[in-house]
C-alpha atoms as a PDB file:
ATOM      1  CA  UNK A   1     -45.461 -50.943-125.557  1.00  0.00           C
ATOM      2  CA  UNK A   2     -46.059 -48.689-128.088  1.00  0.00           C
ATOM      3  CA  UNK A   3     -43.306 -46.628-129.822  1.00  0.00           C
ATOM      4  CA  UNK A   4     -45.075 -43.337-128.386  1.00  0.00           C
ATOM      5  CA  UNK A   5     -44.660 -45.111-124.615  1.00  0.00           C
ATOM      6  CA  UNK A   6     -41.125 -45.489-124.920  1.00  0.00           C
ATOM      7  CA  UNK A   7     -39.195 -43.789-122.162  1.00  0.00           C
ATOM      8  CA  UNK A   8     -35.947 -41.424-122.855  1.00  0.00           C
ATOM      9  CA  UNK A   9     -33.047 -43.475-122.078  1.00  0.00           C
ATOM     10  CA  UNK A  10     -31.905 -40.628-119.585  1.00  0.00           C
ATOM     11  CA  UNK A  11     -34.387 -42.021-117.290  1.00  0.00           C
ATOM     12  CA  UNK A  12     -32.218 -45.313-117.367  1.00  0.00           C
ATOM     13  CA  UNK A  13     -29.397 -43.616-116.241  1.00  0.00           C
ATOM     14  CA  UNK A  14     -29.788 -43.551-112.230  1.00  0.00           C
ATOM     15  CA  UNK A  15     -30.434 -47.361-112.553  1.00  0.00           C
ATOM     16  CA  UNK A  16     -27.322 -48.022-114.773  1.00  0.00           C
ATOM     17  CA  UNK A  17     -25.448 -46.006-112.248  1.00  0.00           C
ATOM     18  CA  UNK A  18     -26.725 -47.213-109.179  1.00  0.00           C
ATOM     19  CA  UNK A  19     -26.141 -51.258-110.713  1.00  0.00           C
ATOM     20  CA  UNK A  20     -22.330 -50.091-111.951  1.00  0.00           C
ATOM     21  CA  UNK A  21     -21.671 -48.417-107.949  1.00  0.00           C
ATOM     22  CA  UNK A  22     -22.639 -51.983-106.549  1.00  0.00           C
ATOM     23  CA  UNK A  23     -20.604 -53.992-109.189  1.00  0.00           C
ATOM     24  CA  UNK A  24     -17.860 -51.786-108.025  1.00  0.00           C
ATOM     25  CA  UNK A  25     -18.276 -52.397-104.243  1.00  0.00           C
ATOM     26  CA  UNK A  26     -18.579 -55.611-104.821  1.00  0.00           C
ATOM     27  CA  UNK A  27     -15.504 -56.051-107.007  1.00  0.00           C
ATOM     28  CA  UNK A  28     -13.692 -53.972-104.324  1.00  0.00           C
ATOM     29  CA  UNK A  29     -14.439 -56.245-101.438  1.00  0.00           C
ATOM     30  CA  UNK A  30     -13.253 -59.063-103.569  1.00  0.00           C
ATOM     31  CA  UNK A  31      -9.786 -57.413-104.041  1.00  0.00           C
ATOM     32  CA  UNK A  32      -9.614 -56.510-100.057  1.00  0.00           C
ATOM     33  CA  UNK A  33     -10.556 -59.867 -99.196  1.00  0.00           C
ATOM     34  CA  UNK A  34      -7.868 -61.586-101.980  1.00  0.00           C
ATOM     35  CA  UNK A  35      -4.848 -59.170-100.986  1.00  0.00           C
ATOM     36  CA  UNK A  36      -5.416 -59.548 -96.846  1.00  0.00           C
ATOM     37  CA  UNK A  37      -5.358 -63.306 -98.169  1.00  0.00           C
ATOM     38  CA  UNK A  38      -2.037 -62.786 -99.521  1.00  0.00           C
ATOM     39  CA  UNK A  39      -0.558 -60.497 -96.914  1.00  0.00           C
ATOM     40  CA  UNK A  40      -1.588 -63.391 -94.237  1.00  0.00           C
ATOM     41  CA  UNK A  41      -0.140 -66.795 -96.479  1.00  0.00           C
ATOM     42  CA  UNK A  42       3.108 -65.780 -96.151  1.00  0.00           C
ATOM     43  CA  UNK A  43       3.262 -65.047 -92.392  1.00  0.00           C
ATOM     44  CA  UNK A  44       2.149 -68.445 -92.090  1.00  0.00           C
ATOM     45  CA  UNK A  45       4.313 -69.856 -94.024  1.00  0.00           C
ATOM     46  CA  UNK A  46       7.102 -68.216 -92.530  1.00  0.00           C
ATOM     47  CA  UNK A  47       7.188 -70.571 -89.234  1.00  0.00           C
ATOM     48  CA  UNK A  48      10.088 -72.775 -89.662  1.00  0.00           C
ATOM     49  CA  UNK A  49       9.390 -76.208 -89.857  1.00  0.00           C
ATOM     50  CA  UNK A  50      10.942 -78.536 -87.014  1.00  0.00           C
ATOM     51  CA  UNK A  51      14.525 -78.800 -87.938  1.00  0.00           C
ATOM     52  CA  UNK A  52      14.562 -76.471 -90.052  1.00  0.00           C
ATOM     53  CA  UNK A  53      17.414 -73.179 -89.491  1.00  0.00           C
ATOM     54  CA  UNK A  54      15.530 -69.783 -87.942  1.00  0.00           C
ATOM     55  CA  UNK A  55      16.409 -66.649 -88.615  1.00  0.00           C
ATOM     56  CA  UNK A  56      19.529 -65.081 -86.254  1.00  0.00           C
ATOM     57  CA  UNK A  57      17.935 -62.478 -83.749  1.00  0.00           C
ATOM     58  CA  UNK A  58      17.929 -58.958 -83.947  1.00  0.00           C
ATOM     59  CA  UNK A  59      22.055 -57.707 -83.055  1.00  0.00           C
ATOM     60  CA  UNK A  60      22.191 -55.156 -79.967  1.00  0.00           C
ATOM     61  CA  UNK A  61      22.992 -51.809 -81.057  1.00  0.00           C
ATOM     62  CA  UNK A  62      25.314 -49.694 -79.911  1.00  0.00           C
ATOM     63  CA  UNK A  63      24.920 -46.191 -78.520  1.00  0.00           C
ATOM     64  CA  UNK A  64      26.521 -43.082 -77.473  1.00  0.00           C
ATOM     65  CA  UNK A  65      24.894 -41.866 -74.132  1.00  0.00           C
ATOM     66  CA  UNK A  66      26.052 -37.969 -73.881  1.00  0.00           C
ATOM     67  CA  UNK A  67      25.402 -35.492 -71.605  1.00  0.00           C
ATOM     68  CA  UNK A  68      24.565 -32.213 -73.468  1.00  0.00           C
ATOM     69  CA  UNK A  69      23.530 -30.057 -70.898  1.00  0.00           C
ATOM     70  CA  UNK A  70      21.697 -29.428 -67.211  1.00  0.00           C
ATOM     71  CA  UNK A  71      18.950 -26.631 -66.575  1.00  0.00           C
ATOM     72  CA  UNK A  72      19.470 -25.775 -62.625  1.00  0.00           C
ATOM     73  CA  UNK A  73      16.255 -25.312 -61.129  1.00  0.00           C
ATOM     74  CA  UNK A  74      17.667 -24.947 -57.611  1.00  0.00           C
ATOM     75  CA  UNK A  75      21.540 -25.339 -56.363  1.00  0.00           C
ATOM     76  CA  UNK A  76      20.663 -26.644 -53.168  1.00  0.00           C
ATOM     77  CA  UNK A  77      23.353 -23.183 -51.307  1.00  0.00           C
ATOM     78  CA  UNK A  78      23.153 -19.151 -51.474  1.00  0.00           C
ATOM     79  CA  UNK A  79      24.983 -18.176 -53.851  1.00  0.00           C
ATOM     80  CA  UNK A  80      26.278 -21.080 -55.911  1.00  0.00           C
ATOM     81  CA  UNK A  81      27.154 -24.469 -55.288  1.00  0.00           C
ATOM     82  CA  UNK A  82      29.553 -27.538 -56.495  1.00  0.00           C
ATOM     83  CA  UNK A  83      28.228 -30.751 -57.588  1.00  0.00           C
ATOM     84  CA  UNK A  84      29.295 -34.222 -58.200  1.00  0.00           C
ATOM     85  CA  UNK A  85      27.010 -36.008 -60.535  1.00  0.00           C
ATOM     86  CA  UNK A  86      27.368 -39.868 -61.461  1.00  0.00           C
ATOM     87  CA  UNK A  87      25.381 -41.335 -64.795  1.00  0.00           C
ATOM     88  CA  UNK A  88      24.741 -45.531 -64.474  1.00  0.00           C
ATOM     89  CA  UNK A  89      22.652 -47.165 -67.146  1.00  0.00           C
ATOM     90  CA  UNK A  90      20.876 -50.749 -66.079  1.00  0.00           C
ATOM     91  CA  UNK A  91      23.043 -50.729 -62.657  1.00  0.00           C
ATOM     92  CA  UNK A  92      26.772 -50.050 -64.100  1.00  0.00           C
ATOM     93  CA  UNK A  93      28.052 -46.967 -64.141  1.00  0.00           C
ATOM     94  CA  UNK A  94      28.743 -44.946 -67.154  1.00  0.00           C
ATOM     95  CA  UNK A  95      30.534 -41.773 -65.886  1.00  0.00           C
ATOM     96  CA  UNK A  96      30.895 -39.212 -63.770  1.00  0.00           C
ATOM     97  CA  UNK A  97      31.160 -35.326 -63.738  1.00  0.00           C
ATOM     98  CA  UNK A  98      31.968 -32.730 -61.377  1.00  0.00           C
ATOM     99  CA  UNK A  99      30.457 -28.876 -62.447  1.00  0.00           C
ATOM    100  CA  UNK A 100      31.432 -26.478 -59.899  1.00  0.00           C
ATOM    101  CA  UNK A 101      29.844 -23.290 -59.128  1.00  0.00           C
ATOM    102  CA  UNK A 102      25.998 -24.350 -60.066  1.00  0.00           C
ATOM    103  CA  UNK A 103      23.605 -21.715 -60.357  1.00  0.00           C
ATOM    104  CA  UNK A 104      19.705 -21.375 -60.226  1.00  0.00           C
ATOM    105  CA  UNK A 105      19.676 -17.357 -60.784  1.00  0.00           C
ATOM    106  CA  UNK A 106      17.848 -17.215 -64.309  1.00  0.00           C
ATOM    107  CA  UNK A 107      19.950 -16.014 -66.793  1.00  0.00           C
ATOM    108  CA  UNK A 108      22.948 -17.904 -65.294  1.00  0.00           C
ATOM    109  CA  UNK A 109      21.208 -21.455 -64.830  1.00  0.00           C
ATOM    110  CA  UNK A 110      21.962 -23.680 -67.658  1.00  0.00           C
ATOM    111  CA  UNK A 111      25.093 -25.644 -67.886  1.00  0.00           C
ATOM    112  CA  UNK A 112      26.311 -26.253 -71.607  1.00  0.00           C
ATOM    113  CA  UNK A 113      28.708 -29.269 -71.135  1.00  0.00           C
ATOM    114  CA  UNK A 114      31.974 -28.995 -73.554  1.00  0.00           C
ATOM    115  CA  UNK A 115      33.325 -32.054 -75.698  1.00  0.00           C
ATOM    116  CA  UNK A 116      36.512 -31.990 -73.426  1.00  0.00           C
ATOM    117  CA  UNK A 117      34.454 -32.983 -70.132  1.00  0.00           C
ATOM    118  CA  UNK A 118      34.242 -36.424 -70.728  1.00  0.00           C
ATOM    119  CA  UNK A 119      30.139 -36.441 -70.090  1.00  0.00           C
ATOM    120  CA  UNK A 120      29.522 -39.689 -72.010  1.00  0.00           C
ATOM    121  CA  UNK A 121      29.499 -43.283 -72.405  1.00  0.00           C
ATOM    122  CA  UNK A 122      28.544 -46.176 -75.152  1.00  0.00           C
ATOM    123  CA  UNK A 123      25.391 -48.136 -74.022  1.00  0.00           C
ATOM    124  CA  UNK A 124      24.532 -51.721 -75.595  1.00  0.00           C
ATOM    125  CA  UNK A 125      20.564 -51.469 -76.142  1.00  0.00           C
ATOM    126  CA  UNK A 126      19.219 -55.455 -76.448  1.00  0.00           C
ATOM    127  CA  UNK A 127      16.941 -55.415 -79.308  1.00  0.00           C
ATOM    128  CA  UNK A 128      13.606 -54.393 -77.812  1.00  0.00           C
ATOM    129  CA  UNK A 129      14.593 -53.879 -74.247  1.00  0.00           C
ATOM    130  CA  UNK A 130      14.630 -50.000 -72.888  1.00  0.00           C
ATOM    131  CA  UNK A 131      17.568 -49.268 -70.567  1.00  0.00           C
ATOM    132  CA  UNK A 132      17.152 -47.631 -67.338  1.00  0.00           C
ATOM    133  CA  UNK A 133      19.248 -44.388 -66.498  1.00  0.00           C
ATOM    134  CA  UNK A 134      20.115 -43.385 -63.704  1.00  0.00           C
ATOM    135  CA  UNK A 135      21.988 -39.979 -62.483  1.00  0.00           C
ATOM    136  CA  UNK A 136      22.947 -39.171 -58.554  1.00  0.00           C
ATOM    137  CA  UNK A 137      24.107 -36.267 -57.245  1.00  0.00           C
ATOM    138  CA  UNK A 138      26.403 -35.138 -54.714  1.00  0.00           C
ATOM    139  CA  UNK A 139      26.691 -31.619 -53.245  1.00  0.00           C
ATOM    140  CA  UNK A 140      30.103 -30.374 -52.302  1.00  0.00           C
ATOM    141  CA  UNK A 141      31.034 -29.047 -49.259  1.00  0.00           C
ATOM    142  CA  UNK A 142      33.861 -28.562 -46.657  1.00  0.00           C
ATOM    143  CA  UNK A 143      33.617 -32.209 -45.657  1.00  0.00           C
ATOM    144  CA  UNK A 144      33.584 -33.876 -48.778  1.00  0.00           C
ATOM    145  CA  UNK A 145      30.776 -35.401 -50.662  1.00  0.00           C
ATOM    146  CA  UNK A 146      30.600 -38.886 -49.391  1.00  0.00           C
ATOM    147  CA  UNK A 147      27.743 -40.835 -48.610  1.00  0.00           C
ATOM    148  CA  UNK A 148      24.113 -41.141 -50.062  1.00  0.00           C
ATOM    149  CA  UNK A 149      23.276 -39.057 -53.260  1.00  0.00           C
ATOM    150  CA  UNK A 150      21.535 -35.894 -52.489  1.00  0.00           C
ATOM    151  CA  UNK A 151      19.415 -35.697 -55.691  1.00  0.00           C
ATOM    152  CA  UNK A 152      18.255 -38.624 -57.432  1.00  0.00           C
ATOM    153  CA  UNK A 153      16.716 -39.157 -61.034  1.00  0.00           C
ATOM    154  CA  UNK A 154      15.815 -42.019 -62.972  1.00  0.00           C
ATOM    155  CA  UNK A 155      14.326 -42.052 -67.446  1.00  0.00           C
ATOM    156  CA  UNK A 156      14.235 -44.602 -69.755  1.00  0.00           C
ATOM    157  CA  UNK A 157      16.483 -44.925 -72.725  1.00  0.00           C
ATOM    158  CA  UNK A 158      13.901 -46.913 -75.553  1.00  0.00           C
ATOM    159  CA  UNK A 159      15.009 -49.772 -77.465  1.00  0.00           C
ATOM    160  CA  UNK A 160      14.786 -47.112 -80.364  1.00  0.00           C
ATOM    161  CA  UNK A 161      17.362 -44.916 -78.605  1.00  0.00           C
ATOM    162  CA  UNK A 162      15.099 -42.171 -77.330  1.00  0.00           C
ATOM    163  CA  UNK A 163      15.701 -40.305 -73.916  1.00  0.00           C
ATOM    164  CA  UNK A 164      13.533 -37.245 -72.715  1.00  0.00           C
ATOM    165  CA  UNK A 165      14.844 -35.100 -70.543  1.00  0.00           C
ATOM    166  CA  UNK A 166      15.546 -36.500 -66.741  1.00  0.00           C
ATOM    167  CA  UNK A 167      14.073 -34.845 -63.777  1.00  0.00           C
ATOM    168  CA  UNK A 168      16.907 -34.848 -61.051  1.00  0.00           C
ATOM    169  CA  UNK A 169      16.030 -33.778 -57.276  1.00  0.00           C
ATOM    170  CA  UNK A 170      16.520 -33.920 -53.692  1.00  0.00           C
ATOM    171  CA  UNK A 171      13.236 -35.344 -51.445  1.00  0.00           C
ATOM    172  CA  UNK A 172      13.143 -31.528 -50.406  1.00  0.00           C
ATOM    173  CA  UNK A 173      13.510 -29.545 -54.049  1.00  0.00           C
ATOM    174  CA  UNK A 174      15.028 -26.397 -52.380  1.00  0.00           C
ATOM    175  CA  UNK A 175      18.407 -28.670 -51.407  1.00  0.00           C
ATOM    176  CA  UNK A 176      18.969 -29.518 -55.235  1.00  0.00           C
ATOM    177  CA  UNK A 177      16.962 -29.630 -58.419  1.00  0.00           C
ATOM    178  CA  UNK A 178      17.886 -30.256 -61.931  1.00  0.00           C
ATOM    179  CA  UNK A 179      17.266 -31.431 -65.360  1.00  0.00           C
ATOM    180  CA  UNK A 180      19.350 -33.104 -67.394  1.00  0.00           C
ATOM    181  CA  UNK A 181      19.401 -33.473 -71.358  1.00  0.00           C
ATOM    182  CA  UNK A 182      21.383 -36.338 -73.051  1.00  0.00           C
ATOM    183  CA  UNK A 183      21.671 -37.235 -76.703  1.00  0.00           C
ATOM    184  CA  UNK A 184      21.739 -40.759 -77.517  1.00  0.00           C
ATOM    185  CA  UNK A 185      23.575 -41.575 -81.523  1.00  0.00           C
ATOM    186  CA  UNK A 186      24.845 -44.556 -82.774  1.00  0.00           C
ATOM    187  CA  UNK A 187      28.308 -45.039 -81.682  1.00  0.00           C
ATOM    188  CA  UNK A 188      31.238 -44.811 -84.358  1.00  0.00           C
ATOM    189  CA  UNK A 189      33.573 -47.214 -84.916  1.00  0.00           C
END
């Protein structure tokens, strides 16, 4: 080539940046593939071998199940009516609370429970196992309250110690509905 034919060295510059762009994927691969190497060695290696001690399981935990308040969709009477309401977690029961005078009339419908009322219980969560809760309801009347739970509602306390709100009602919604809103903390020693 003759000095004349030479070409600027700006024309070299798409190749020299299209060769460094592929040297870089390619040295970026390499690192992915090396560091999901290393991330997977030591899961393998940490498999006891036979004899050796394992690791002690997760401990439960510990936590306090409280009632915090109860929106009244319908008191199941005219006017207002008295409830008996019992809380069980996995089967056993936790507690039980009586709130008289229930209410559906907007306004006048949501029940704040107070520290004094006794509306709470510690639960033992097994590491990774969700605990079922349970409330029943009773309404008063003349004749007592005996006998099979008028409203019936059922969540799921998670292994992380989460609880959404629990939907509480009779077969017939217009003879009792509820919701009820706990807070689940760890409990203090």
């Amino acid at each position: 080539m003759a000095e004349g034919d030479k070409k600027p060295v700006i024309n070299l510059v798409p190749a020299i940046l299209t060769g460094t762009a592929a040297l870089l994927a390619a040295l970026t691969t390499l690192y992915i593939n090396v560091r999901n190497d290393i991330k997977t060695e030591p899961a393998a290696a940490a498999v006891p071998a036979a004899g050796t001690e394992q690791p002690a399981p997760a401990e439960p935990l510990e936590l306090r199940l409280e009632l915090q308040r109860i929106a009244v969709q319908e008191d199941g009477a005219v006017g207002t009516a008295d409830w008996r309401f019992a809380v069980e977690a996995d089967g056993e029961p936790l507690f039980a609370i009586e709130q008289e005078a229930l209410n559906a009339q907007g306004g006048r419908n949501i029940v704040v429970i107070d520290e004094g009322r006794q509306a709470h219980a510690s639960v033992e969560l097994e590491p990774g196992l969700p605990v079922s809760v349970v409330v029943k309801g009773w309404r008063s009347s003349w004749m007592g309250s005996a006998g099979e739970p008028l409203v019936f509602g059922e969540g799921t306390l998670s292994a992380a110690g989460a609880l959404g709100p629990i939907t509480v009602e009779a077969a017939d919604a217009s003879k009792g509905a509820f919701t009820f809103y706990f807070s689940a903390a760890p409990a203090r020693d």
